[in-house]
PDB file of N, CA and C in Angstrom:
ATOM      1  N   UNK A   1      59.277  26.193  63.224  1.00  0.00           N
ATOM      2  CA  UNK A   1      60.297  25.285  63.714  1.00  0.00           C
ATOM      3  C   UNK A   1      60.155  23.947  62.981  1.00  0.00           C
ATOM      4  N   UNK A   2      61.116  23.339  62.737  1.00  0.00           N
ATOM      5  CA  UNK A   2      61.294  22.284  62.195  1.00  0.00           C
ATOM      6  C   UNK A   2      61.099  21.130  62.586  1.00  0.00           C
ATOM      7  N   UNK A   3      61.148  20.048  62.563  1.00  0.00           N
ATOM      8  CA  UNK A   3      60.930  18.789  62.630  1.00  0.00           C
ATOM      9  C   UNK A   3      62.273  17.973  62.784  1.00  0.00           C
ATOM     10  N   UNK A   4      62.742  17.359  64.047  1.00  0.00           N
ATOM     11  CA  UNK A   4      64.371  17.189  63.699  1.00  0.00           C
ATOM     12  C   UNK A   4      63.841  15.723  63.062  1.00  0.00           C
ATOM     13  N   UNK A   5      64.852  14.942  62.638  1.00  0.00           N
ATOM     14  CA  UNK A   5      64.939  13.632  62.102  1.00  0.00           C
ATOM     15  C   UNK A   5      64.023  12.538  63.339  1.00  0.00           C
ATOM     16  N   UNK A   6      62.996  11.718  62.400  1.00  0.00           N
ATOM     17  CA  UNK A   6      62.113  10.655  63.702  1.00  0.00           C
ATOM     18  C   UNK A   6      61.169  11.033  64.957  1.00  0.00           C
ATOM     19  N   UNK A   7      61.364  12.400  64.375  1.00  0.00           N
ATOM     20  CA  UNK A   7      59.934  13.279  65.377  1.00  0.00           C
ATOM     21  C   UNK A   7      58.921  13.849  64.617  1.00  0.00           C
ATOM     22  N   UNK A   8      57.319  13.537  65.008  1.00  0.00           N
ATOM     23  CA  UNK A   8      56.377  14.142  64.170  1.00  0.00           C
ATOM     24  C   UNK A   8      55.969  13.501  63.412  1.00  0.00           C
ATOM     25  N   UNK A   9      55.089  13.966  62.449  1.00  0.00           N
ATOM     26  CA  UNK A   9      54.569  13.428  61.629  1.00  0.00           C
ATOM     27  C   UNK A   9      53.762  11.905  61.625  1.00  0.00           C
ATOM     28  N   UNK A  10      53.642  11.782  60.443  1.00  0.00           N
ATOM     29  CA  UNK A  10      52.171  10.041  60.727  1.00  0.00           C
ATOM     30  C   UNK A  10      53.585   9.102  60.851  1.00  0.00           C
ATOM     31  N   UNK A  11      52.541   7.987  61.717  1.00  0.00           N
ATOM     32  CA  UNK A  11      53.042   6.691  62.547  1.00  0.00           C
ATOM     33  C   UNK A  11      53.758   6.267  60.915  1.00  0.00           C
ATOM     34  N   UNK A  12      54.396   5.382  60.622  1.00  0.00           N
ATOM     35  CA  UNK A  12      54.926   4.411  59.612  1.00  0.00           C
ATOM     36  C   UNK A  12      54.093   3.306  59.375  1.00  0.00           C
ATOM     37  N   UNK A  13      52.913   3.577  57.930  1.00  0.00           N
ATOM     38  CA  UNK A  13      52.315   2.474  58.020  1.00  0.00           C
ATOM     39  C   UNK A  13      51.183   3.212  58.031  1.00  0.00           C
ATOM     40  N   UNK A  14      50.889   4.324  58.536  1.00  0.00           N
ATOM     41  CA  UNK A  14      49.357   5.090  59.018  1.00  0.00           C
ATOM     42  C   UNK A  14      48.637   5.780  57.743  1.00  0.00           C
ATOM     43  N   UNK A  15      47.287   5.411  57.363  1.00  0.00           N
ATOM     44  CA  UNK A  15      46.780   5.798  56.264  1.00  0.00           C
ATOM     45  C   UNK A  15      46.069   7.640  56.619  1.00  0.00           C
ATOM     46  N   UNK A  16      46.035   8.006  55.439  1.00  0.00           N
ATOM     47  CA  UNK A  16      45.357   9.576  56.188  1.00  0.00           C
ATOM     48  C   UNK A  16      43.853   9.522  56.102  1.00  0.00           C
ATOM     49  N   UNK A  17      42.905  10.322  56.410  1.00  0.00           N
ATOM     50  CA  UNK A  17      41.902  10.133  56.755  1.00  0.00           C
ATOM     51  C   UNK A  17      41.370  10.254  55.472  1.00  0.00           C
ATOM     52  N   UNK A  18      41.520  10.366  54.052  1.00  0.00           N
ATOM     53  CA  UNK A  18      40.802  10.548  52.851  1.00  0.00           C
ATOM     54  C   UNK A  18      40.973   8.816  52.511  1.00  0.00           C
ATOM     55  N   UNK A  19      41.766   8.338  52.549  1.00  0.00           N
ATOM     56  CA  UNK A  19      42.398   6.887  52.285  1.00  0.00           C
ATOM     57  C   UNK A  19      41.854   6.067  52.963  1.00  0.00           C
ATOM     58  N   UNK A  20      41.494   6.149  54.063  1.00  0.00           N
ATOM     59  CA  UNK A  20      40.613   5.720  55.404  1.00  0.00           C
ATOM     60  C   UNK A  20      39.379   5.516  55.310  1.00  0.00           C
ATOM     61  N   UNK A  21      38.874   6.679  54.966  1.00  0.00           N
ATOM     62  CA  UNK A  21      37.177   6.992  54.552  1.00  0.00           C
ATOM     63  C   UNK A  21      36.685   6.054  53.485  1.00  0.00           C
ATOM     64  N   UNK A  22      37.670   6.155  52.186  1.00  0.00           N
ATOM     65  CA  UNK A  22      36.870   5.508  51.271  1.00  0.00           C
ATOM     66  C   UNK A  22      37.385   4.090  50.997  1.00  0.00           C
ATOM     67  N   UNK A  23      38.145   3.481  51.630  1.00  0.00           N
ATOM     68  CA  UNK A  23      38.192   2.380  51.650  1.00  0.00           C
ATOM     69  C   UNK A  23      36.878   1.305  52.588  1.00  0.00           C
ATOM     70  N   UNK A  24      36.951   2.279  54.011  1.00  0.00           N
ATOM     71  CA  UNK A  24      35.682   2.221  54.771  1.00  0.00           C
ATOM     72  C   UNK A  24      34.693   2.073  53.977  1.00  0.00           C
ATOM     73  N   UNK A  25      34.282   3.175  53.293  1.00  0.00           N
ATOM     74  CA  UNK A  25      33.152   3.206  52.206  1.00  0.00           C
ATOM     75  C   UNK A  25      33.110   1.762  51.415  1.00  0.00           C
ATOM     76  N   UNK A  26      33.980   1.705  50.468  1.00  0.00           N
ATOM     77  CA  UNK A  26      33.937   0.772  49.942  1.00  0.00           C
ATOM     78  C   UNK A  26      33.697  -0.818  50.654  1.00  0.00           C
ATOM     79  N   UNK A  27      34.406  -0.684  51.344  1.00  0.00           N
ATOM     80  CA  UNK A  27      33.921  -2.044  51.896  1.00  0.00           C
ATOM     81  C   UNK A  27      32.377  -2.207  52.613  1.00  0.00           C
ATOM     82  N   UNK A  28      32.363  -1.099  53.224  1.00  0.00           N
ATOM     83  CA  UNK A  28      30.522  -1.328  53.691  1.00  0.00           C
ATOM     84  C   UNK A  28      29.729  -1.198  52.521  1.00  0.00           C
ATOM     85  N   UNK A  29      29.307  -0.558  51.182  1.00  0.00           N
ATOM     86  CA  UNK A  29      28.633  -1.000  50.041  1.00  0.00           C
ATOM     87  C   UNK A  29      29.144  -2.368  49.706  1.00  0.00           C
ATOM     88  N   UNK A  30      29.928  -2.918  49.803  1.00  0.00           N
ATOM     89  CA  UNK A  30      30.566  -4.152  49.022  1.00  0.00           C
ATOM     90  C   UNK A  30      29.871  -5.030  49.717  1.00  0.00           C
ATOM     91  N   UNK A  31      30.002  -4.655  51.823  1.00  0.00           N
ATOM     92  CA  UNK A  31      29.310  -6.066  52.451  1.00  0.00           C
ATOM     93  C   UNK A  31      27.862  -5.732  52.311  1.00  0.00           C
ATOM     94  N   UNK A  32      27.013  -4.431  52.096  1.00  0.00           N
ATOM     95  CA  UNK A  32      25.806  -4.863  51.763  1.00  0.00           C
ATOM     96  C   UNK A  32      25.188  -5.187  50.712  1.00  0.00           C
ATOM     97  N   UNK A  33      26.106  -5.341  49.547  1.00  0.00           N
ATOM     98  CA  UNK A  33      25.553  -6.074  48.377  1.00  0.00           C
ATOM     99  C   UNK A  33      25.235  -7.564  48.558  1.00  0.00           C
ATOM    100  N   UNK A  34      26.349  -8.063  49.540  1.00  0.00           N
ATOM    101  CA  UNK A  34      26.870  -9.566  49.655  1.00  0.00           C
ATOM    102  C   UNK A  34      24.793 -10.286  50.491  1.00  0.00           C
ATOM    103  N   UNK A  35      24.324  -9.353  50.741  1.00  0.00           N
ATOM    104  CA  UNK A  35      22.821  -9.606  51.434  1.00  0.00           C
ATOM    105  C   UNK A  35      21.777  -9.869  50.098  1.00  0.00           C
ATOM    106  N   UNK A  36      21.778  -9.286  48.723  1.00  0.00           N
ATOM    107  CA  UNK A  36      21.361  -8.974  47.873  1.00  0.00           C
ATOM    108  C   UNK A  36      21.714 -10.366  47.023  1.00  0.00           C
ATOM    109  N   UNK A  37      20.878 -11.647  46.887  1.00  0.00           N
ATOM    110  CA  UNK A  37      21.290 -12.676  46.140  1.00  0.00           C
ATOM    111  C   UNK A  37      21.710 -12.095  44.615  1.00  0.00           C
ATOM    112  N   UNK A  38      21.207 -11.018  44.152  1.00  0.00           N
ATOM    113  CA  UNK A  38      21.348 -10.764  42.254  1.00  0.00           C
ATOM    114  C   UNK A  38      22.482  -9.695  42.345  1.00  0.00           C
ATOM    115  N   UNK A  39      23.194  -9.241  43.399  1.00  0.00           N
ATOM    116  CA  UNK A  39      24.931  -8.714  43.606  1.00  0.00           C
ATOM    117  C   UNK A  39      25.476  -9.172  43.934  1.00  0.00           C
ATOM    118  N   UNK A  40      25.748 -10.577  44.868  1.00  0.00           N
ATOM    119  CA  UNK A  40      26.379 -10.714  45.676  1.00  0.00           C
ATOM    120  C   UNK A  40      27.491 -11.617  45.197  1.00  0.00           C
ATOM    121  N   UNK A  41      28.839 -11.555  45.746  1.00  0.00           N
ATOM    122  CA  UNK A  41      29.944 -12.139  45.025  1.00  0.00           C
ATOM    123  C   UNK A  41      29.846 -13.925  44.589  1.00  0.00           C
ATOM    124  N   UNK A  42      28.922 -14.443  45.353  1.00  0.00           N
ATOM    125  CA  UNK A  42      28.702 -15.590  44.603  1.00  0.00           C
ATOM    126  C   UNK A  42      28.354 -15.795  43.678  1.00  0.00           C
ATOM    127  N   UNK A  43      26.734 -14.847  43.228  1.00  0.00           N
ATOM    128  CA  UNK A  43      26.194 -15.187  42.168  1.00  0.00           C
ATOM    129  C   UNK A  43      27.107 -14.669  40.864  1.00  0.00           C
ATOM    130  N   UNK A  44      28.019 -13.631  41.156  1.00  0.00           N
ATOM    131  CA  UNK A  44      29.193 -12.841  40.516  1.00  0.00           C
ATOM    132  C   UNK A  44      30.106 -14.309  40.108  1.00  0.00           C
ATOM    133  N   UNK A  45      30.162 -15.313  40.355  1.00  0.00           N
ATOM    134  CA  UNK A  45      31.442 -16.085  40.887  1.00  0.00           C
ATOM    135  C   UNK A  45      30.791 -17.273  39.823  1.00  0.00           C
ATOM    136  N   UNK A  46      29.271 -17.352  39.736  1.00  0.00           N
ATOM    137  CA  UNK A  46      28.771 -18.613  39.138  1.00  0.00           C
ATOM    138  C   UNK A  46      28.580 -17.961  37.706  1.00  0.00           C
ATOM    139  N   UNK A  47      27.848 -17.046  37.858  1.00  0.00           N
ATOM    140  CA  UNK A  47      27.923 -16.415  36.658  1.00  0.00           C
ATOM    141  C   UNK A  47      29.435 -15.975  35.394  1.00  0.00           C
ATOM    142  N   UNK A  48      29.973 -15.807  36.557  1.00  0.00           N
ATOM    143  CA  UNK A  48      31.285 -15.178  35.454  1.00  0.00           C
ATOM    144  C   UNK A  48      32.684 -15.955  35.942  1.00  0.00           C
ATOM    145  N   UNK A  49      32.423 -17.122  35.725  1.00  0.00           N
ATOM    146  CA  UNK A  49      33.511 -17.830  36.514  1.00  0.00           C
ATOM    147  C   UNK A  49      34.818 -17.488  36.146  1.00  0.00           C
ATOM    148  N   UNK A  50      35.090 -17.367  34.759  1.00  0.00           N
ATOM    149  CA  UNK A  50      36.767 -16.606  34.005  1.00  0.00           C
ATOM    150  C   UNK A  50      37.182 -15.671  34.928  1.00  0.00           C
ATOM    151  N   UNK A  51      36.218 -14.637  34.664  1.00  0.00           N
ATOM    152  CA  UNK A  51      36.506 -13.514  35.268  1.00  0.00           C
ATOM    153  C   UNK A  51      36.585 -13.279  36.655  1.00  0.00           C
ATOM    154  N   UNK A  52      36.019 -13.735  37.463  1.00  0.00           N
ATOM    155  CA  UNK A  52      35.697 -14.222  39.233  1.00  0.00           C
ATOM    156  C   UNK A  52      37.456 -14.769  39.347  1.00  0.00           C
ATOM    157  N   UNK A  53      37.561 -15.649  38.531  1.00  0.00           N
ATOM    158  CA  UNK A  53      39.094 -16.290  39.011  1.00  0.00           C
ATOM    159  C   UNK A  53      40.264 -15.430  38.628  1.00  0.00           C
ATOM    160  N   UNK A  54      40.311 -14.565  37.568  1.00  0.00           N
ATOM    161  CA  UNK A  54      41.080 -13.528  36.845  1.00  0.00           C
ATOM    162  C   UNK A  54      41.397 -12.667  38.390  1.00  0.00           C
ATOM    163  N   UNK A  55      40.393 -12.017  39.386  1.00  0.00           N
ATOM    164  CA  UNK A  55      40.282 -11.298  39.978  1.00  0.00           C
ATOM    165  C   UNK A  55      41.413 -12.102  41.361  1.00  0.00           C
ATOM    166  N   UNK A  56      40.386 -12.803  41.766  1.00  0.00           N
ATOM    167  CA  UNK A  56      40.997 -13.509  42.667  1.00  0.00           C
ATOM    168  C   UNK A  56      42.564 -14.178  42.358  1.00  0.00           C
ATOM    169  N   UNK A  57      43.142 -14.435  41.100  1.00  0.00           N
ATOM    170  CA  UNK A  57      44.593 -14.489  41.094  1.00  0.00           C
ATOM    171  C   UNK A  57      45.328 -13.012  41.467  1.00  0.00           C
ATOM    172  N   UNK A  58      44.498 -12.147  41.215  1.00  0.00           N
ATOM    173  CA  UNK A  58      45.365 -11.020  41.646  1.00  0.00           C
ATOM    174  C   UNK A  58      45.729 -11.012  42.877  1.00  0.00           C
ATOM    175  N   UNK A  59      44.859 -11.281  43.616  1.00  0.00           N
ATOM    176  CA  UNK A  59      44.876 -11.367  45.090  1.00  0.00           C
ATOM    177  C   UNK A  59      46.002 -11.607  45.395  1.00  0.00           C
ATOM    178  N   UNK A  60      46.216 -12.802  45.044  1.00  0.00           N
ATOM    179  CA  UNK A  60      47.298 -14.018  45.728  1.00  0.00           C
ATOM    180  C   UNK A  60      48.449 -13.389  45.925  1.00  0.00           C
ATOM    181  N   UNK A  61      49.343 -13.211  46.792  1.00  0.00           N
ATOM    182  CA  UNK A  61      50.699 -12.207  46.582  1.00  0.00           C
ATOM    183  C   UNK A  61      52.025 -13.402  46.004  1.00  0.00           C
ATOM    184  N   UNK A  62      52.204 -12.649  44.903  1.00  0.00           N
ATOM    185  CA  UNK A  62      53.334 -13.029  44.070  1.00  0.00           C
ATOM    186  C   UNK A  62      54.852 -13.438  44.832  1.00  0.00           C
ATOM    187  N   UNK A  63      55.079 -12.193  46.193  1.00  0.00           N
ATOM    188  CA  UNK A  63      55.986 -12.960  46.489  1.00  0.00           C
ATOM    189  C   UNK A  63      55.826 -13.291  48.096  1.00  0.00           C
ATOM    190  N   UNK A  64      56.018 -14.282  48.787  1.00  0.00           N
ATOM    191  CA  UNK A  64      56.265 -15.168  49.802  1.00  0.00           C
ATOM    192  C   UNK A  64      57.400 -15.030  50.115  1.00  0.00           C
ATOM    193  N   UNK A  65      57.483 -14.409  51.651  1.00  0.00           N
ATOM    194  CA  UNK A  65      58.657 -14.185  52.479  1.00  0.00           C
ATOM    195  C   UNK A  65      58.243 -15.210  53.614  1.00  0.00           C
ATOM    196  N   UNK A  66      59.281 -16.483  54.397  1.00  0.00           N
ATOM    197  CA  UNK A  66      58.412 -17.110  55.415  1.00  0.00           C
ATOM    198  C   UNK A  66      59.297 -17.781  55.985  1.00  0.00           C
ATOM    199  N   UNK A  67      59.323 -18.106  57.173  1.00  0.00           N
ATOM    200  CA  UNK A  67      60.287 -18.707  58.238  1.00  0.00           C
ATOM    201  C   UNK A  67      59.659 -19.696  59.195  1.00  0.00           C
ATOM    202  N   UNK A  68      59.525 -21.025  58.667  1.00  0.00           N
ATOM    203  CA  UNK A  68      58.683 -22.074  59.812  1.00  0.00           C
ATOM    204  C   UNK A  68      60.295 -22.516  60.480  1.00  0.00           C
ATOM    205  N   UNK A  69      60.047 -22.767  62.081  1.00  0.00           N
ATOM    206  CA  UNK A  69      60.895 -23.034  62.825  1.00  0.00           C
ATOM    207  C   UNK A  69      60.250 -23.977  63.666  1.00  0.00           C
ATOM    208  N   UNK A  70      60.850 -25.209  63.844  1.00  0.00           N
ATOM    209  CA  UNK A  70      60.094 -26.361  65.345  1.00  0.00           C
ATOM    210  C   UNK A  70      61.441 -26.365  65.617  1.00  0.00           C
ATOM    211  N   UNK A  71      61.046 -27.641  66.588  1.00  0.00           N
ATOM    212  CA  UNK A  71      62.687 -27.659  67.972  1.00  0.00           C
ATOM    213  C   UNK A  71      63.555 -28.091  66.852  1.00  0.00           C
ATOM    214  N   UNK A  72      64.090 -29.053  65.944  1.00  0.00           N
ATOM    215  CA  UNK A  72      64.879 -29.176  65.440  1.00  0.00           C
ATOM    216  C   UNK A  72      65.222 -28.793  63.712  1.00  0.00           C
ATOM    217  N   UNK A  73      64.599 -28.307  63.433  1.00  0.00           N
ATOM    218  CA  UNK A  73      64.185 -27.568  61.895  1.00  0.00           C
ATOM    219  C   UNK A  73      64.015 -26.163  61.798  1.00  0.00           C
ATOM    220  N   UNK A  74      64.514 -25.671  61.063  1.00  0.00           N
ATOM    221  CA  UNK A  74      64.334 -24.220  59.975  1.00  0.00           C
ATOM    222  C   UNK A  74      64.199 -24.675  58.973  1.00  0.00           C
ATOM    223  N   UNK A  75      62.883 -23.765  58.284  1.00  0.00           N
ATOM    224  CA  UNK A  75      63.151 -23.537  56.390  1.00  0.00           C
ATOM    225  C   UNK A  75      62.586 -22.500  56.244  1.00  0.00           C
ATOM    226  N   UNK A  76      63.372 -21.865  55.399  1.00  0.00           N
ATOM    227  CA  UNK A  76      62.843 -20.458  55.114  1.00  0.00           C
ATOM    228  C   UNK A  76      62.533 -20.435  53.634  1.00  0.00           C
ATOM    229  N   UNK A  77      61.549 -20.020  53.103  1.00  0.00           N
ATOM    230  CA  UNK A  77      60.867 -19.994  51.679  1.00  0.00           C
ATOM    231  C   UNK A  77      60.754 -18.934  51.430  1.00  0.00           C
ATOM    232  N   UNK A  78      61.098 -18.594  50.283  1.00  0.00           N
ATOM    233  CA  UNK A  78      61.191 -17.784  49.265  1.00  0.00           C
ATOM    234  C   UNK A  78      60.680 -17.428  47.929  1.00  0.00           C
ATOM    235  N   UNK A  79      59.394 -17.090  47.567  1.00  0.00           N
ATOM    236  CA  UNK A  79      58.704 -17.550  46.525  1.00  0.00           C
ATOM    237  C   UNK A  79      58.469 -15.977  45.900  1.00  0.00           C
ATOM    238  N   UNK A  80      58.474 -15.509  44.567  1.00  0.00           N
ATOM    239  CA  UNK A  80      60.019 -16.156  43.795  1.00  0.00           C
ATOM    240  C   UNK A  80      61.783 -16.079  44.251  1.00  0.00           C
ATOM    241  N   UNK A  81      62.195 -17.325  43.520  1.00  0.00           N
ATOM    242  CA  UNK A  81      63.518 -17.105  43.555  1.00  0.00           C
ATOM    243  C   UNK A  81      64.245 -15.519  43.509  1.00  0.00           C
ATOM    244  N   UNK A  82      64.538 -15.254  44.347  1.00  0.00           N
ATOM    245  CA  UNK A  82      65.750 -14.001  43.705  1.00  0.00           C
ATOM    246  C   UNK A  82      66.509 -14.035  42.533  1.00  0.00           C
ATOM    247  N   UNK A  83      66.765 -13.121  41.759  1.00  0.00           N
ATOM    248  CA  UNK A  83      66.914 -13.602  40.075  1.00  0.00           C
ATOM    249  C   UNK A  83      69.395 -13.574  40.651  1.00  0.00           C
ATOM    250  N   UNK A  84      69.391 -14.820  39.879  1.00  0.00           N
ATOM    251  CA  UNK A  84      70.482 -15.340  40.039  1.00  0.00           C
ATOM    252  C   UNK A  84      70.841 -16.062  41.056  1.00  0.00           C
ATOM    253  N   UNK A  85      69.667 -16.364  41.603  1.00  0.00           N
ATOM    254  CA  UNK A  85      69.685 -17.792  42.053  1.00  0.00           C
ATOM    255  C   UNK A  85      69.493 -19.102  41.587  1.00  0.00           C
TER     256      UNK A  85
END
């Protein structure tokens, strides 16, 4: 039997358990290096400063969706422009 339309299957958003695991993984080796002064992302950070910052621009998300509202103000930001704007 089938599946009609919006029944079943993973939540929207829900990772599967292989995707789950090793991200888990990864992050618990990652926080017990951070204990280890000669792994840990600082000494990573003093040592290789180019590269430490190369990483960390990736991070940053390119685009900014955002809506600040008080009692008499809206602005909504948009970072980047939509092209033909």
């Amino acid at each position: 039997m089938a599946f009609e339309k919006g029944q079943g299957g993973r939540q929207p958003g829900a990772t599967n358990l292989l995707t789950r695991t090793v991200k888990e993984t990864f992050q618990t080796v990652f926080n017990d290096l951070q204990n280890d002064p000669k792994t840990c992302l600082s000494t990573f950070a003093t040592k290789y400063p180019k590269e430490f910052h190369q990483i960390v621009a990736k991070l940053i998300p390119t685009d900014v969706k955002a809506t600040i509202e008080t009692e008499n103000v809206k602005v909504n930001l948009i970072f980047p422009k939509p092209k033909g704007e």
